[in-house]
Protein backbone atom coordinates (compact mmCIF):
# COMPACT_ATOMS: atom_id res chain seq x y z
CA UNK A 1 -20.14 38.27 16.09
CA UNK A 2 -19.33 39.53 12.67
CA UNK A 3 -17.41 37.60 9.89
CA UNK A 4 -14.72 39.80 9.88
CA UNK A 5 -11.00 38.94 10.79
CA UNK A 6 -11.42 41.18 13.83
CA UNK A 7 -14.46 39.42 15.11
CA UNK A 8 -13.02 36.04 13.87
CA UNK A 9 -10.45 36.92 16.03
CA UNK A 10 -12.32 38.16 19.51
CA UNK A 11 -14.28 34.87 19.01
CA UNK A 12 -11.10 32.31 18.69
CA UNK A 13 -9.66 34.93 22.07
CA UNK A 14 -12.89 34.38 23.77
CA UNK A 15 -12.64 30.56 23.04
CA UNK A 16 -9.56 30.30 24.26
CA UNK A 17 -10.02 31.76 27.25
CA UNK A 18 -13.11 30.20 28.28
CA UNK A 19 -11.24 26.54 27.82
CA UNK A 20 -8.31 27.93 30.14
CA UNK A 21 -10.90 29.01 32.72
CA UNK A 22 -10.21 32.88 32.29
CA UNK A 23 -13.98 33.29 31.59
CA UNK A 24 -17.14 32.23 32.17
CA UNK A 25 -19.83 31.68 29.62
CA UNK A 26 -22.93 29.74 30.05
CA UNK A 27 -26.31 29.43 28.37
CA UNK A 28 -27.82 31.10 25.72
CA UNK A 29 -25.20 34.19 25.15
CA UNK A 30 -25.55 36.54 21.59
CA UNK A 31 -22.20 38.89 21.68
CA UNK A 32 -22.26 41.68 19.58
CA UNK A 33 -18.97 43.20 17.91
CA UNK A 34 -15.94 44.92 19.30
CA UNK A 35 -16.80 43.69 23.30
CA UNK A 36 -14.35 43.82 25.74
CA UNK A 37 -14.89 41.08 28.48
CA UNK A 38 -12.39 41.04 31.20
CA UNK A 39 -11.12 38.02 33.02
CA UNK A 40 -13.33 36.39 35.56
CA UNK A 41 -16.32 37.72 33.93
CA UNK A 42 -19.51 35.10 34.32
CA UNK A 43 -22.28 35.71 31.21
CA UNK A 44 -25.16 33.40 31.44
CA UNK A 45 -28.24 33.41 29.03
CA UNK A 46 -27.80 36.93 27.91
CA UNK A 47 -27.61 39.62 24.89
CA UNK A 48 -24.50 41.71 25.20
CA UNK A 49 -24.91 44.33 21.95
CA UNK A 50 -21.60 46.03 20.43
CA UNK A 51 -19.19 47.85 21.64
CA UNK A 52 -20.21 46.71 25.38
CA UNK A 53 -17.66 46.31 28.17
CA UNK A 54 -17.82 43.92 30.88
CA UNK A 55 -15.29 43.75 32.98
CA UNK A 56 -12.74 42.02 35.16
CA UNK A 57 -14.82 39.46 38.40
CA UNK A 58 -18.75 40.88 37.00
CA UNK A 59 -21.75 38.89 36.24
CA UNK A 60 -24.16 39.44 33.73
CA UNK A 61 -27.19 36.55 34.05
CA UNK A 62 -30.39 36.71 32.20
CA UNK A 63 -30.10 40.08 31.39
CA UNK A 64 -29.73 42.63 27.60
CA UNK A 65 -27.32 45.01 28.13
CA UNK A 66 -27.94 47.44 24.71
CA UNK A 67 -24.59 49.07 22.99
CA UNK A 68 -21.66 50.74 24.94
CA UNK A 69 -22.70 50.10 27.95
CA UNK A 70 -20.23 49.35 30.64
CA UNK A 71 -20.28 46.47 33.33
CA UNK A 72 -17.65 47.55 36.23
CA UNK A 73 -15.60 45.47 38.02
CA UNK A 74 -17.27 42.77 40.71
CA UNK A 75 -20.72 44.43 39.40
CA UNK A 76 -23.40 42.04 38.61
CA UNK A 77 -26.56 42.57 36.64
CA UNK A 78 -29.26 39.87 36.85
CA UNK A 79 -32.57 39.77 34.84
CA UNK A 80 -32.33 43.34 33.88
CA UNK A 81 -32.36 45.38 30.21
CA UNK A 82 -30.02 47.86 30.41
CA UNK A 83 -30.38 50.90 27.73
CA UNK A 84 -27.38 52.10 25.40
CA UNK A 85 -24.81 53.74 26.76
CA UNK A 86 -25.48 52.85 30.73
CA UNK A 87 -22.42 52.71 32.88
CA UNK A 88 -23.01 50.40 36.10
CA UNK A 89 -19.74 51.11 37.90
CA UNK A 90 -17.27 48.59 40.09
CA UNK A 91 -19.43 46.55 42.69
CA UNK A 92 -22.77 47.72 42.06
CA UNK A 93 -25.97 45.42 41.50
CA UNK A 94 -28.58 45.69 39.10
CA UNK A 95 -31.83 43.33 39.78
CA UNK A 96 -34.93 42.61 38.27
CA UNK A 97 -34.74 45.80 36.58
CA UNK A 98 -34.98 48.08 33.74
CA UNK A 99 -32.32 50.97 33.18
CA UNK A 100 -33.35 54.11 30.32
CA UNK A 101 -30.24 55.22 28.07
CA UNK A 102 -27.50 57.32 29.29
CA UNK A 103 -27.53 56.11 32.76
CA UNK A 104 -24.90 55.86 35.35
CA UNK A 105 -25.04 53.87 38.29
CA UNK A 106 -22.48 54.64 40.98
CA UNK A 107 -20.12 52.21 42.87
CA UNK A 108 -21.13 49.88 45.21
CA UNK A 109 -24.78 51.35 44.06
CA UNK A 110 -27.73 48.87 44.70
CA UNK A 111 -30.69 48.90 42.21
CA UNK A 112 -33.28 46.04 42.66
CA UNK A 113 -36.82 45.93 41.24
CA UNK A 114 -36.83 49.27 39.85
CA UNK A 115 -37.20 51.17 36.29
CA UNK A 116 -34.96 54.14 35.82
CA UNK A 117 -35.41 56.50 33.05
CA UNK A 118 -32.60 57.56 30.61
CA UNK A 119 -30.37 60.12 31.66
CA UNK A 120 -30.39 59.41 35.45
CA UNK A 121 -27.31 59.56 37.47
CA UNK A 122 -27.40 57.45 40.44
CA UNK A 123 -24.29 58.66 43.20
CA UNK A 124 -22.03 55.58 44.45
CA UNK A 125 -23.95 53.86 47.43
CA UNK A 126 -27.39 54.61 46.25
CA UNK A 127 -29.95 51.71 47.51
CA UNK A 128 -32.98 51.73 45.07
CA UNK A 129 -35.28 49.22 45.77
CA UNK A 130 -39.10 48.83 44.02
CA UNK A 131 -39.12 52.25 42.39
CA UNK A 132 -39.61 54.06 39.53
CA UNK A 133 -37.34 56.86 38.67
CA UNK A 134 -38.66 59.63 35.91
C-alpha cells in the first residue's frame, strides 16, 4: 500500500475491519493499491497487485493474483498465479494452477492442476482438471 491519504485510508478500513471480524487476513499478505476486498473475504500468504477485487465470502490462499483481476463471490483460489486482468466469477475454484492474462473463468467453473493461456474464456460449469489449455 502506497503512502498516500487514499491508501492510508484503505489500510486503517482494512484494519478496522479485520479487528471487527468483517475480514480475514492471515500470513504473509502484500496488497497493492486501490483493492476492493469484500466482507467475509479470507487472504492467507498471498500477493494481491492493484486495482484487484476480491469479493464478498472468497478465499485467496497461497496464491498471486496480478492487477485487475477479479475474485467473485464464494470463489476460492488456492496456490495459483493468476495473470492481469483474469476474472474468476462467483463460486468457482482455482487450484494448483496457473491462469494467462485476460482470462475468464465462469461460475461455479472448476479449474484444478491446470495452465491456461491468456485470453481463454472458460463457460460457467467448466471442470478442468490436469490440463493445459493453449
Amino acid at each position: 500500500m502506497g503512502r498516500r491519504a487514499l491508501s492510508r485510508e484503505f489500510q486503517r478500513n482494512l484494519v478496522e475491519r479485520m479487528r471487527a471480524g468483517l475480514v480475514v487476513i492471515r500470513g504473509d499478505v502484500l496488497i497493492g493499491r486501490h483493492c476492493s476486498i469484500g466482507d467475509r473475504a479470507e487472504i492467507a500468504d498471498s500477493v494481491i497487485d492493484h486495482y484487484t477485487v476480491i469479493s464478498e465470502e472468497s478465499v485467496v490462499e497461497r496464491s498471486v493474483i496480478m492487477d485487475r483481476g477479479r475474485v467473485g463471490r464464494r470463489a476460492r483460489v488456492v496456490r495459483s498465479i493468476m495473470g492481469r486482468h483474469v476474472i474468476v466469477d462467483e463460486e468457482a475454484v482455482v487450484e494448483d494452477s496457473v491462469i494467462g492474462n485476460n482470462v475468464y473463468i465462469g461460475r461455479g467453473a472448476i479449474v484444478k492442476d491446470s495452465r491456461i493461456w491468456s485470453g481463454r474464456y472458460m463457460p460457467p460449469g467448466t471442470v478442468l482438471a490436469g490440463v493445459t489449455l493453449s
